[in-house]
PDB file of N, CA and C in Angstrom:
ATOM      1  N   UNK A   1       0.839  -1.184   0.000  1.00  0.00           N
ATOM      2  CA  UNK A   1       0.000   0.000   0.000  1.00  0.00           C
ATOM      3  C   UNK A   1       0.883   1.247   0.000  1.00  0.00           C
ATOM      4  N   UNK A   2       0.433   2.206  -0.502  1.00  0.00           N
ATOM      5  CA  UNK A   2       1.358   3.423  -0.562  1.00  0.00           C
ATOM      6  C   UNK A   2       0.681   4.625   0.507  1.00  0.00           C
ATOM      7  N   UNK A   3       1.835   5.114   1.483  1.00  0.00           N
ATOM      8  CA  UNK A   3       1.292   5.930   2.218  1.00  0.00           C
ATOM      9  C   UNK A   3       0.740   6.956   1.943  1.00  0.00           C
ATOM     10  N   UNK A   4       0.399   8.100   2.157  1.00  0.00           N
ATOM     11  CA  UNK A   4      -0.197   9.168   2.073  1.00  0.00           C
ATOM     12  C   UNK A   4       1.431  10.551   1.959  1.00  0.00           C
ATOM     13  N   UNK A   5       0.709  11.420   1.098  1.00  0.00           N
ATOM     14  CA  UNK A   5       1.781  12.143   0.672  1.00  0.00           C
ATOM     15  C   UNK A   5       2.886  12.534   1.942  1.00  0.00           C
ATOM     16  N   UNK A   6       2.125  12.983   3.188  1.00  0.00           N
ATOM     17  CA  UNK A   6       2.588  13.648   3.864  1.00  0.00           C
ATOM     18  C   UNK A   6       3.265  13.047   5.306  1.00  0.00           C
ATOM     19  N   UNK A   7       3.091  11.370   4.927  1.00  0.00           N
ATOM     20  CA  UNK A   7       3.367  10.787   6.124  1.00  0.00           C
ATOM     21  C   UNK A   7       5.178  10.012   5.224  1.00  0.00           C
ATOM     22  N   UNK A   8       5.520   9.888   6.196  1.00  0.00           N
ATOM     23  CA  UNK A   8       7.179   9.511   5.730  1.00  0.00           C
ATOM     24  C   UNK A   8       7.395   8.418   6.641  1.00  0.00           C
ATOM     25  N   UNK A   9       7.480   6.638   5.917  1.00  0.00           N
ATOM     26  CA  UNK A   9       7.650   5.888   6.697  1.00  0.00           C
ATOM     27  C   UNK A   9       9.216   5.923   7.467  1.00  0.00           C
ATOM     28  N   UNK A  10       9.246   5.255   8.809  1.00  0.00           N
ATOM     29  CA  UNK A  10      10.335   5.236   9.174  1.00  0.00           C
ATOM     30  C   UNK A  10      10.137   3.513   9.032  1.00  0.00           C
ATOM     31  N   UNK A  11      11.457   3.516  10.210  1.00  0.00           N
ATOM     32  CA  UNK A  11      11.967   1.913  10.563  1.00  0.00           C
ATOM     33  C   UNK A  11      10.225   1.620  11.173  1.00  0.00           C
ATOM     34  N   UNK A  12       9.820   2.001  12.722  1.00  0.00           N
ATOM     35  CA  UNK A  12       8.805   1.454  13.499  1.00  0.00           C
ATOM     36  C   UNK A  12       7.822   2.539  13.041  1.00  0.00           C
ATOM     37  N   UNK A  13       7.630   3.873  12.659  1.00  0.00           N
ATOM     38  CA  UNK A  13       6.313   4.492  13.029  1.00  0.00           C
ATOM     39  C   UNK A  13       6.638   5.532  11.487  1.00  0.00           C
ATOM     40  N   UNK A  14       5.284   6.177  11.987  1.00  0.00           N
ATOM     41  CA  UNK A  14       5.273   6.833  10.666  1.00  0.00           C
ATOM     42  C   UNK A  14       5.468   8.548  11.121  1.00  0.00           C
ATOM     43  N   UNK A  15       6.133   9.557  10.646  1.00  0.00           N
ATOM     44  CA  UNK A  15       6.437  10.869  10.945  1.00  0.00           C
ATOM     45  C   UNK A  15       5.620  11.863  10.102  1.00  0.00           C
ATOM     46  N   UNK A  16       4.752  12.331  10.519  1.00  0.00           N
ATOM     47  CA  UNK A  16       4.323  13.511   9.548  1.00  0.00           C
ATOM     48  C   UNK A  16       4.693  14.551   9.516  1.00  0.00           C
ATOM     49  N   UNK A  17       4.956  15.113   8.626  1.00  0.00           N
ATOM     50  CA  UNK A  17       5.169  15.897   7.929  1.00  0.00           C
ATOM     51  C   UNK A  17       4.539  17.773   7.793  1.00  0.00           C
ATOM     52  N   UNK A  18       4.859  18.437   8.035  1.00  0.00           N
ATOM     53  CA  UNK A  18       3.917  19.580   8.427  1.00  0.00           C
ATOM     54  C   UNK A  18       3.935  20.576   7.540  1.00  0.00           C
ATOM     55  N   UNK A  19       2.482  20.750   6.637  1.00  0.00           N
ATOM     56  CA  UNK A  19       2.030  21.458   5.862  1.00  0.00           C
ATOM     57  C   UNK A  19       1.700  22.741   6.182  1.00  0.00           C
ATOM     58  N   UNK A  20       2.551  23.907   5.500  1.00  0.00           N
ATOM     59  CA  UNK A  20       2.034  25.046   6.283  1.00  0.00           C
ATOM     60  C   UNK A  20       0.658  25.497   6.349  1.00  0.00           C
ATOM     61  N   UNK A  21      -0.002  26.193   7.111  1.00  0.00           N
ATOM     62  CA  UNK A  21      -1.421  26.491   7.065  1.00  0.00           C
ATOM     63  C   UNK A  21      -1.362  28.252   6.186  1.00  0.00           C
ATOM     64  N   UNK A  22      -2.224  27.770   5.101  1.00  0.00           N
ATOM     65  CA  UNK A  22      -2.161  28.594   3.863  1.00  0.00           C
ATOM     66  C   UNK A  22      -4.124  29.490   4.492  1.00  0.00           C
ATOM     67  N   UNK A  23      -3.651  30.664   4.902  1.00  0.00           N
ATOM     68  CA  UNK A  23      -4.518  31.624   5.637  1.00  0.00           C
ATOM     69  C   UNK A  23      -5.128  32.388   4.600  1.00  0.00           C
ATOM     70  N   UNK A  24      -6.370  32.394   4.565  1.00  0.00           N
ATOM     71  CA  UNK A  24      -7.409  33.047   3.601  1.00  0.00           C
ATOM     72  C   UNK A  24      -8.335  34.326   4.418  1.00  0.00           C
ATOM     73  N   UNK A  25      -8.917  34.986   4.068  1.00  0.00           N
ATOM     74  CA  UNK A  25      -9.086  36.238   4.437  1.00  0.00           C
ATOM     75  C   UNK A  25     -10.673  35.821   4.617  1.00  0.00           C
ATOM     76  N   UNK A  26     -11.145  34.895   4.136  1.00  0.00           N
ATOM     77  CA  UNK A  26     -12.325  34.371   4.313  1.00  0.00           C
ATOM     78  C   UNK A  26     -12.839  33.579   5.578  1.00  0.00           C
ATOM     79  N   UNK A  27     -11.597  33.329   6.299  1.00  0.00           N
ATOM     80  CA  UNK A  27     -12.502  32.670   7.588  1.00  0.00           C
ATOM     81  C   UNK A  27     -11.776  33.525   8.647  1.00  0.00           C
ATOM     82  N   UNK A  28     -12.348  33.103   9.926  1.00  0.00           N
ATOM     83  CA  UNK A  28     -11.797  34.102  10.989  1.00  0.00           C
ATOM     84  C   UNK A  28     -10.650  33.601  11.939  1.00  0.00           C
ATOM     85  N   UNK A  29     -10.070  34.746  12.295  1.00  0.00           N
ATOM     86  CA  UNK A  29      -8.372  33.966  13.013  1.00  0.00           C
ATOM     87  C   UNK A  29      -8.927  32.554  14.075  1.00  0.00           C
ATOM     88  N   UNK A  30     -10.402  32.642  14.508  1.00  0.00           N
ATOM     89  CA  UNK A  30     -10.059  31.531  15.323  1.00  0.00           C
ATOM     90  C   UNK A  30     -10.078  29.931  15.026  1.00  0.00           C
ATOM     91  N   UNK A  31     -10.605  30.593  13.622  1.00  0.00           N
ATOM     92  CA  UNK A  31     -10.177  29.055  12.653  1.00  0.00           C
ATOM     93  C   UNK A  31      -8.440  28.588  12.952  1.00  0.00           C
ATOM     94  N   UNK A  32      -8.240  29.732  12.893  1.00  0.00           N
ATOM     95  CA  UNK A  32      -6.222  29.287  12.602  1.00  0.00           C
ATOM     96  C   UNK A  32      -5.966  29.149  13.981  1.00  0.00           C
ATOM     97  N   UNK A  33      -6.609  29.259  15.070  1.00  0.00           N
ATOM     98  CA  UNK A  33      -6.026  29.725  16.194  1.00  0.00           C
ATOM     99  C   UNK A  33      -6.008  27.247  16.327  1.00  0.00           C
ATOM    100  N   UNK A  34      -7.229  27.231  16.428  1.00  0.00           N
ATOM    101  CA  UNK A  34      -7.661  26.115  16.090  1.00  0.00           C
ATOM    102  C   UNK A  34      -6.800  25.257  15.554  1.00  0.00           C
ATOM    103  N   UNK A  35      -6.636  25.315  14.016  1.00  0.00           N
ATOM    104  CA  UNK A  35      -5.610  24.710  13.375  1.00  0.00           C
ATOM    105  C   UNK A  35      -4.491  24.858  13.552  1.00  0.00           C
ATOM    106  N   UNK A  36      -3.664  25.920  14.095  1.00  0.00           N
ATOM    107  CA  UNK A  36      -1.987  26.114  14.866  1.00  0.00           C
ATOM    108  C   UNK A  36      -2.012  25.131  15.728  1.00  0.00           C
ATOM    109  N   UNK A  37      -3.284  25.482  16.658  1.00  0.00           N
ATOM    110  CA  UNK A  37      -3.248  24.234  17.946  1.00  0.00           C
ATOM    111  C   UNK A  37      -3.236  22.694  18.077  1.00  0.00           C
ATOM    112  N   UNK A  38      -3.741  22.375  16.461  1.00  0.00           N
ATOM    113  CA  UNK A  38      -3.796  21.193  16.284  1.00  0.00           C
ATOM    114  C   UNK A  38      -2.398  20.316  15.674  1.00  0.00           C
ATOM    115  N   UNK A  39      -2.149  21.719  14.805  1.00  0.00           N
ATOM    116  CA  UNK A  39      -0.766  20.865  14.038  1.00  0.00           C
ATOM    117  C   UNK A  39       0.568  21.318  15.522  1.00  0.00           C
ATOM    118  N   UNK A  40       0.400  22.090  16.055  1.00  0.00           N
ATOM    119  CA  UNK A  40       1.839  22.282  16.642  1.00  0.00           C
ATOM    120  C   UNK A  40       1.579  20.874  17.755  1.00  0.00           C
ATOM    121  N   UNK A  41       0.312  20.315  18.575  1.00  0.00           N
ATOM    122  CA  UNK A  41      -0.056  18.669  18.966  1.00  0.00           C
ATOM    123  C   UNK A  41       0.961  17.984  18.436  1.00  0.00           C
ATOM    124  N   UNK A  42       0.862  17.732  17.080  1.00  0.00           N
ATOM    125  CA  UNK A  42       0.944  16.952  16.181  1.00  0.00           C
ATOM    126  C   UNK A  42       2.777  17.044  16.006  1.00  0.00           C
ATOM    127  N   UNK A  43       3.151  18.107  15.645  1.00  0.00           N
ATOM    128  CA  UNK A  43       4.322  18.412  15.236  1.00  0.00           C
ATOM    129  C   UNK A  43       5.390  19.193  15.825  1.00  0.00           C
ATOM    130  N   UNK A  44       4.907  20.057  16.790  1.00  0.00           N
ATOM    131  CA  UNK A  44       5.383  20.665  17.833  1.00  0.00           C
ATOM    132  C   UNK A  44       5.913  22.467  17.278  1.00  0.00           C
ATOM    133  N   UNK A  45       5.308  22.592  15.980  1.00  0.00           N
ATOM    134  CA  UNK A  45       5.585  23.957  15.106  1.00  0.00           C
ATOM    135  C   UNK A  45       4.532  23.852  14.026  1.00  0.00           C
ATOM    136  N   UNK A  46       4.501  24.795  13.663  1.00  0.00           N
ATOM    137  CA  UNK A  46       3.374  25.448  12.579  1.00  0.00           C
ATOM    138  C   UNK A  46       3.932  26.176  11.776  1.00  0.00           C
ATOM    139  N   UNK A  47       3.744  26.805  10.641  1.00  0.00           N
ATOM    140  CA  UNK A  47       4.114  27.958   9.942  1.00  0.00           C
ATOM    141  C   UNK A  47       2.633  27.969   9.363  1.00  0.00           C
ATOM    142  N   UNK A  48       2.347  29.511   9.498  1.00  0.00           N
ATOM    143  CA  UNK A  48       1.101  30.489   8.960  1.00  0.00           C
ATOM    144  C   UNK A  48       1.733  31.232   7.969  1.00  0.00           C
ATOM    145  N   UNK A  49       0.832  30.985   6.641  1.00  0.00           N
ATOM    146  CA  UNK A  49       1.293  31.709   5.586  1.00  0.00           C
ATOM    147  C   UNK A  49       0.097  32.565   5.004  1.00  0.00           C
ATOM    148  N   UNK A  50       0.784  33.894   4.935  1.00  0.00           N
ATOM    149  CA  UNK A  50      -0.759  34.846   4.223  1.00  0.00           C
ATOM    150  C   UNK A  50      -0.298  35.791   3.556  1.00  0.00           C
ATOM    151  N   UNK A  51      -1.406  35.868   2.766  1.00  0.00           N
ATOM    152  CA  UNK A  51      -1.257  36.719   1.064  1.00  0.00           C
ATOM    153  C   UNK A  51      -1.763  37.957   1.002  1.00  0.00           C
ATOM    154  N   UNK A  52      -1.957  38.994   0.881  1.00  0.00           N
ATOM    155  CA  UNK A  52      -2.311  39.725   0.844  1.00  0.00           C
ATOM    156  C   UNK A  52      -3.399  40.339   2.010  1.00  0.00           C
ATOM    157  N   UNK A  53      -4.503  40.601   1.874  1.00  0.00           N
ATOM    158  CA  UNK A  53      -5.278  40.972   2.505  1.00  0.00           C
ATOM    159  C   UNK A  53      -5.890  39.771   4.077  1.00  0.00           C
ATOM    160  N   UNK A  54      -5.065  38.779   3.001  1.00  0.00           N
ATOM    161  CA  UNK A  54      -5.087  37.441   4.831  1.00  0.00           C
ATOM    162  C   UNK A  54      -3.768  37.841   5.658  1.00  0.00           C
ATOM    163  N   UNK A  55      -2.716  38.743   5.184  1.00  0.00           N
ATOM    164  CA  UNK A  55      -1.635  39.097   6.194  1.00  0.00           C
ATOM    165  C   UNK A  55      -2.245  39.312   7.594  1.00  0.00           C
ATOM    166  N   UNK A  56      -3.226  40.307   7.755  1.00  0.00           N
ATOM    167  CA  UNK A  56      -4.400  40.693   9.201  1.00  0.00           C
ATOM    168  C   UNK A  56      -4.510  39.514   9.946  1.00  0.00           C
ATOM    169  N   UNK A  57      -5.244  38.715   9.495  1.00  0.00           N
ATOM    170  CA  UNK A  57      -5.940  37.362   9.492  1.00  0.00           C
ATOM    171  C   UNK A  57      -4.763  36.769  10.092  1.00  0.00           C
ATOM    172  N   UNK A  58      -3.250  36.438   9.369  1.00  0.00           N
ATOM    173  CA  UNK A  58      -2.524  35.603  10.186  1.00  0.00           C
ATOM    174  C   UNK A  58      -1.686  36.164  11.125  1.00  0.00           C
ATOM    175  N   UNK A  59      -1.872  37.017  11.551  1.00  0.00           N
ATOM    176  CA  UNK A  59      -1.487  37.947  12.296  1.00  0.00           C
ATOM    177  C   UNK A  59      -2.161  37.758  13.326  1.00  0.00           C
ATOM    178  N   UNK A  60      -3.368  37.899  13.985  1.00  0.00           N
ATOM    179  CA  UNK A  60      -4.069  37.931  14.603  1.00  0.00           C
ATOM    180  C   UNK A  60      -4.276  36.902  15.171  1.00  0.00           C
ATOM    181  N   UNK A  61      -4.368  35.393  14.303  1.00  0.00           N
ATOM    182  CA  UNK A  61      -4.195  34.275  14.658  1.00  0.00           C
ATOM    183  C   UNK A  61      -2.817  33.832  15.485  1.00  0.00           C
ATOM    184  N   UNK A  62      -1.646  34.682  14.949  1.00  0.00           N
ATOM    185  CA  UNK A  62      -0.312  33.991  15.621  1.00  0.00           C
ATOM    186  C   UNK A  62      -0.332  34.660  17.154  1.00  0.00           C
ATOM    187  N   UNK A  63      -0.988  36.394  16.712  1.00  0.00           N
ATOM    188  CA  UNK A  63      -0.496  37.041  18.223  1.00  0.00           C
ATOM    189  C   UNK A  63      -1.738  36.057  19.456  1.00  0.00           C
ATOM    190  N   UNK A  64      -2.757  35.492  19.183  1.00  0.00           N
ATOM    191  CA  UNK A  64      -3.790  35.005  19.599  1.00  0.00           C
ATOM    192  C   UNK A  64      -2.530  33.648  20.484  1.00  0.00           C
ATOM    193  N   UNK A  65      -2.254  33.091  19.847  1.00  0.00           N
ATOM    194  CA  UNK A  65      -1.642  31.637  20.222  1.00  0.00           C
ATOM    195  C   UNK A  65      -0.546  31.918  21.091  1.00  0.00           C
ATOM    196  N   UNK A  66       0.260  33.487  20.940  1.00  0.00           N
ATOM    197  CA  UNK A  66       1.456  33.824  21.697  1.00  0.00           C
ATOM    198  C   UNK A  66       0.798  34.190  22.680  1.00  0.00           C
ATOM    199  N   UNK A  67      -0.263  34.919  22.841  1.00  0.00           N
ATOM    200  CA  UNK A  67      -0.687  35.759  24.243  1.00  0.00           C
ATOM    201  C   UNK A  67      -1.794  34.732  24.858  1.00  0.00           C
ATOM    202  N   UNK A  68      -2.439  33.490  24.545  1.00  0.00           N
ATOM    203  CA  UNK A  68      -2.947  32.238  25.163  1.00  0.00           C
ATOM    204  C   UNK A  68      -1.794  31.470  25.999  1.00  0.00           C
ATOM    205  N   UNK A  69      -0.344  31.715  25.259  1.00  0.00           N
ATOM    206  CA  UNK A  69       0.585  31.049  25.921  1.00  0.00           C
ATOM    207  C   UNK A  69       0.417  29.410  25.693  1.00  0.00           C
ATOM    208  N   UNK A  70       0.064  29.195  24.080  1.00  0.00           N
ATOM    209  CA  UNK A  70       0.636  28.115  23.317  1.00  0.00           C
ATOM    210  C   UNK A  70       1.504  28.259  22.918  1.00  0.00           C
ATOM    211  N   UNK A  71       1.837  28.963  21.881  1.00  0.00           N
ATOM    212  CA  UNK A  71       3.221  29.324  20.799  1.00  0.00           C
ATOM    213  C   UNK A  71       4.115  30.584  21.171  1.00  0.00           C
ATOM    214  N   UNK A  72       4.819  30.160  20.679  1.00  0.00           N
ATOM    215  CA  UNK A  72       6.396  31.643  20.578  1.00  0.00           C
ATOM    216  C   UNK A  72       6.847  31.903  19.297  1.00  0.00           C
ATOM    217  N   UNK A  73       6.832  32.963  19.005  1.00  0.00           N
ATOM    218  CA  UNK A  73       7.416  33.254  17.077  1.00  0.00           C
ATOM    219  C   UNK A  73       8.944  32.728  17.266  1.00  0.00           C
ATOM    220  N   UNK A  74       9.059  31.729  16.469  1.00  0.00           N
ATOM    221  CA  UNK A  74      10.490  31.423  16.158  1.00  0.00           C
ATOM    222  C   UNK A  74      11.322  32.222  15.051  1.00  0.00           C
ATOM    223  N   UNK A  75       9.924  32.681  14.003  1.00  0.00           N
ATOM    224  CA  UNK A  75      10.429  33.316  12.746  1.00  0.00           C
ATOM    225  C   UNK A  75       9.311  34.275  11.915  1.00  0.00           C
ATOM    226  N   UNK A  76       9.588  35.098  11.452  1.00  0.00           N
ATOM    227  CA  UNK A  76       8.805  35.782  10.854  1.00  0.00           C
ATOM    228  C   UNK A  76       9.080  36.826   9.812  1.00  0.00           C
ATOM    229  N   UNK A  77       8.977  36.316   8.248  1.00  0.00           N
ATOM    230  CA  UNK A  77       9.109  36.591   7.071  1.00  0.00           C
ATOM    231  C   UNK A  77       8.239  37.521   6.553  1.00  0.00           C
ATOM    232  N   UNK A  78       8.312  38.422   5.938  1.00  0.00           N
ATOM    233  CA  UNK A  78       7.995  39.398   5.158  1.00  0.00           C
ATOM    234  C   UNK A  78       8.491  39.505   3.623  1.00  0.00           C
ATOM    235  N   UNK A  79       7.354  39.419   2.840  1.00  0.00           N
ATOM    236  CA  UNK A  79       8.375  39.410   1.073  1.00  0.00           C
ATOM    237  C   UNK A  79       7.101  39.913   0.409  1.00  0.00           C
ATOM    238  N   UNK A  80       7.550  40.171  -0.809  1.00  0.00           N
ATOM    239  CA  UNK A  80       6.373  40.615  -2.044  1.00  0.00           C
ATOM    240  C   UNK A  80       6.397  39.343  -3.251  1.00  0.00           C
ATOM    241  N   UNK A  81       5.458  38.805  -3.699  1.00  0.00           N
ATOM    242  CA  UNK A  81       5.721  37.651  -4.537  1.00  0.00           C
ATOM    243  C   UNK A  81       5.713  38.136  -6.030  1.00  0.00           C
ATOM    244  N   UNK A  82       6.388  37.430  -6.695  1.00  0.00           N
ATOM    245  CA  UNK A  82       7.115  37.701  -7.955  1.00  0.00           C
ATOM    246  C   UNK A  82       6.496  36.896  -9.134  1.00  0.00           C
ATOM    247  N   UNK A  83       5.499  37.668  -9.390  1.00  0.00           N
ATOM    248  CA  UNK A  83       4.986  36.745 -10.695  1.00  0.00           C
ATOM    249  C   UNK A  83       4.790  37.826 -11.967  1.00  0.00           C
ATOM    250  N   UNK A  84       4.490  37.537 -12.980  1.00  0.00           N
ATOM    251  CA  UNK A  84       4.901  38.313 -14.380  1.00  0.00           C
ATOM    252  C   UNK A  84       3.669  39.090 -14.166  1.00  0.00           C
ATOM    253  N   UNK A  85       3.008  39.852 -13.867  1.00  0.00           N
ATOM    254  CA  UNK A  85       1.680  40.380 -13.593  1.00  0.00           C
ATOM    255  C   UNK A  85       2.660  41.881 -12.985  1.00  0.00           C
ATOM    256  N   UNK A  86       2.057  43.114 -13.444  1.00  0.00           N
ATOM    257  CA  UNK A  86       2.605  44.214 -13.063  1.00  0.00           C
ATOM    258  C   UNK A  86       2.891  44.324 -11.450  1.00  0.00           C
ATOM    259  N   UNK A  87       1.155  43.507 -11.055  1.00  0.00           N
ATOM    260  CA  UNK A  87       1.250  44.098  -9.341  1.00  0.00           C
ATOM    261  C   UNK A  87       1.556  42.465  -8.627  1.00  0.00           C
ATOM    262  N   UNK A  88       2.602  43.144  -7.604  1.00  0.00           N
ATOM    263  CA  UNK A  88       2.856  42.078  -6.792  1.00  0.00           C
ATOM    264  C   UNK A  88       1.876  42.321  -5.546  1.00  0.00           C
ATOM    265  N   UNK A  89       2.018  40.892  -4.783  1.00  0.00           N
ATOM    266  CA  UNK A  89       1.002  41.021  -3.834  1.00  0.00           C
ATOM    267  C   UNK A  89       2.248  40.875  -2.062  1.00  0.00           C
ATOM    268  N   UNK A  90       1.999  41.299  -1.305  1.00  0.00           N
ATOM    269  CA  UNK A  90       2.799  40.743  -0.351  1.00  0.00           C
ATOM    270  C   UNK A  90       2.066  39.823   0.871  1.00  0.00           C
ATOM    271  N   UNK A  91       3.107  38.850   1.219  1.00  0.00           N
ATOM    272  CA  UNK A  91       3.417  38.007   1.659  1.00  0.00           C
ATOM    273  C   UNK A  91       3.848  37.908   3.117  1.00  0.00           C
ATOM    274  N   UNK A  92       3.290  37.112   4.505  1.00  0.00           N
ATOM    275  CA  UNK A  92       3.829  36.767   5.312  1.00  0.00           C
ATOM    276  C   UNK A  92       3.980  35.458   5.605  1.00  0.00           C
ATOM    277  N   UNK A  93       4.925  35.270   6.198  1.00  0.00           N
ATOM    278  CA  UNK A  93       5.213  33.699   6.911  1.00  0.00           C
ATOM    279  C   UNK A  93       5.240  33.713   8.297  1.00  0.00           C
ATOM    280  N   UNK A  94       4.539  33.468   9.253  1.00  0.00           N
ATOM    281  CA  UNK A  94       5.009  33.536  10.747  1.00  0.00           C
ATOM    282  C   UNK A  94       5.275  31.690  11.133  1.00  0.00           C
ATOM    283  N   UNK A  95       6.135  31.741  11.388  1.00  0.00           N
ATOM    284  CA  UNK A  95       6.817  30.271  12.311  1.00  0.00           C
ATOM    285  C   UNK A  95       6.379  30.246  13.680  1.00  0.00           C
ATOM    286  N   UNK A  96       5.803  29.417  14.366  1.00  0.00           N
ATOM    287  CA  UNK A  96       5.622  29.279  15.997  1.00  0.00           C
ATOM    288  C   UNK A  96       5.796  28.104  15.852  1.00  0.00           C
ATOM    289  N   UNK A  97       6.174  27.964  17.356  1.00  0.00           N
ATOM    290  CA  UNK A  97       6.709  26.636  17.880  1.00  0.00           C
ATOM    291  C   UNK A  97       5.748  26.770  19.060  1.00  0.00           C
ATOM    292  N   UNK A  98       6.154  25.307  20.268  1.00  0.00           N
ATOM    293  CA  UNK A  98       4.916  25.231  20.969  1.00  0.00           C
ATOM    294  C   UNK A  98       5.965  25.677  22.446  1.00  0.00           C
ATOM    295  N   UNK A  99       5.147  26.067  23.252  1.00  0.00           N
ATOM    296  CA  UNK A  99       6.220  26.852  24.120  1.00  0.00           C
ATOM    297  C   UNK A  99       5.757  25.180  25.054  1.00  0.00           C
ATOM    298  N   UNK A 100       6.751  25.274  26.671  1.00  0.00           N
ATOM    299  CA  UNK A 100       7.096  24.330  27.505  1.00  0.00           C
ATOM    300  C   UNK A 100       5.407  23.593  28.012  1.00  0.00           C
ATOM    301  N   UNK A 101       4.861  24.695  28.783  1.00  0.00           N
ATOM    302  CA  UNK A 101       3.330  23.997  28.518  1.00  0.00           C
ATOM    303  C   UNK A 101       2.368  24.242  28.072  1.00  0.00           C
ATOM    304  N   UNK A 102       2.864  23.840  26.447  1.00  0.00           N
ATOM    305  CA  UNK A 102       1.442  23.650  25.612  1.00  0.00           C
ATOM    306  C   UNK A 102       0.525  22.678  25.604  1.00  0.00           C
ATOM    307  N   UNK A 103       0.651  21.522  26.228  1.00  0.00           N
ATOM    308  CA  UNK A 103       0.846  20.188  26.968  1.00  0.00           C
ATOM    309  C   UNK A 103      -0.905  20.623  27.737  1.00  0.00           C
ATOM    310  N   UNK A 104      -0.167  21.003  28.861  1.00  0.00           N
ATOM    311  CA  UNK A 104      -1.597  21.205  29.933  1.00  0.00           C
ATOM    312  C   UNK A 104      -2.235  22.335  29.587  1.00  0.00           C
ATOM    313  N   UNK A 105      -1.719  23.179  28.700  1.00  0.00           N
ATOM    314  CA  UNK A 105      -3.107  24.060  28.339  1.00  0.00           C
ATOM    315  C   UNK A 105      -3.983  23.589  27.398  1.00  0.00           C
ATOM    316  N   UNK A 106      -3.135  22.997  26.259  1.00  0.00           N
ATOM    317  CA  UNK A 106      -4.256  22.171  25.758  1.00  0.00           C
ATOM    318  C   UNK A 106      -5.156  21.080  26.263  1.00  0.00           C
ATOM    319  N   UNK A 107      -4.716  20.516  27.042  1.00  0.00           N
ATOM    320  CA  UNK A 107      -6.031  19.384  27.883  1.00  0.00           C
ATOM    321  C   UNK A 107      -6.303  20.223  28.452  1.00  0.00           C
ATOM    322  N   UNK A 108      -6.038  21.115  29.028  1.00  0.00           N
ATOM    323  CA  UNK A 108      -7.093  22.319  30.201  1.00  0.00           C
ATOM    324  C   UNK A 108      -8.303  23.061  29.754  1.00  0.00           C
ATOM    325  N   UNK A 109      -7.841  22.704  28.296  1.00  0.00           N
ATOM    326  CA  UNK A 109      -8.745  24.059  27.179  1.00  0.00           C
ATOM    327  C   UNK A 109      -9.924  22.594  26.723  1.00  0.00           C
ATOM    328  N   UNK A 110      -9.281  21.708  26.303  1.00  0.00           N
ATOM    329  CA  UNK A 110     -10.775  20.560  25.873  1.00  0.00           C
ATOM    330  C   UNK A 110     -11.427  19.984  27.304  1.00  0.00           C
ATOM    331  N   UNK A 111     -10.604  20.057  28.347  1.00  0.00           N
ATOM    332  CA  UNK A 111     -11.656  19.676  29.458  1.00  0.00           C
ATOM    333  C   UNK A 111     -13.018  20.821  29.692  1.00  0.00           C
ATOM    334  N   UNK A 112     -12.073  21.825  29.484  1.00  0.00           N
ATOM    335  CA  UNK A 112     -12.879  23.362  29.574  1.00  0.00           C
ATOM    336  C   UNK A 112     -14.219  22.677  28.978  1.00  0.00           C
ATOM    337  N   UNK A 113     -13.939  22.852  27.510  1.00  0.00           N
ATOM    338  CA  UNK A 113     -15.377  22.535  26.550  1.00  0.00           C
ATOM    339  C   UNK A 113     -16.121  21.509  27.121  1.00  0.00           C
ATOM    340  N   UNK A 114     -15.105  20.503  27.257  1.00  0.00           N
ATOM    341  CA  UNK A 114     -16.415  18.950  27.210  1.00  0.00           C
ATOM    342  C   UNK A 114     -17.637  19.225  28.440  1.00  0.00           C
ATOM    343  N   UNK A 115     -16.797  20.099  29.708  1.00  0.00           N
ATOM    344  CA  UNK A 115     -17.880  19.868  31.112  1.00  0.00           C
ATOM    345  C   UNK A 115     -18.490  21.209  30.857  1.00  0.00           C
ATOM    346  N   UNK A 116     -18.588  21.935  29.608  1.00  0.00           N
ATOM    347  CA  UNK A 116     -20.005  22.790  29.192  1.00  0.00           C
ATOM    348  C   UNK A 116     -20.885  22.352  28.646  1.00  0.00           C
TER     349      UNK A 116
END
């Protein structure tokens, strides 16, 4: 059987692989706040990437996850993208990683929900 694009067999287990979360201006940061929380679980880092008018959007989502006291900016890119079209659009990348206890805030945060 052939694995799935994003999983990379090892010797005993399988390692995934972490797809950056590509931020649209169409849903709201606590979508991403959501999805940071799930992949940095998973992977222990995230990268948020946004285009133009989603720059806000991932912005809002990263400062959200730093001031909850999940994530810490490891990195954060700024560029204009380069395609044959007169107008370029610009570009962010923010990197977070998961700070020491992301651990018990996240079970603190789904116990939260379940006993509402």
């Amino acid at each position: 059987a052939i694995a799935p694009y994003n999983l990379i067999p090892t010797k005993f287990t399988f390692l995934f692989m972490a797809d950056p979360i590509r931020v649209s201006s169409l849903r709201s940061p606590g979508f991403y706040v959501h999805q940071g929380k799930e992949a940095m679980k998973t992977n222990g880092e995230v990268e948020l990437h946004g285009l133009g008018n989603a720059i806000t959007i991932a912005v809002r989502a990263a400062d959200a996850l730093v001031s909850l006291g999940y994530a810490v900016i490891e990195n954060l890119k700024t560029s204009t993208t380069d395609d044959d079209s007169q107008s370029s659009k610009p570009k962010i990348v923010i990197k977070l990683t998961k700070t020491d206890d992301f651990d018990s805030k996240y079970e603190e945060f789904k116990n939260s929900r379940v006993s509402k």
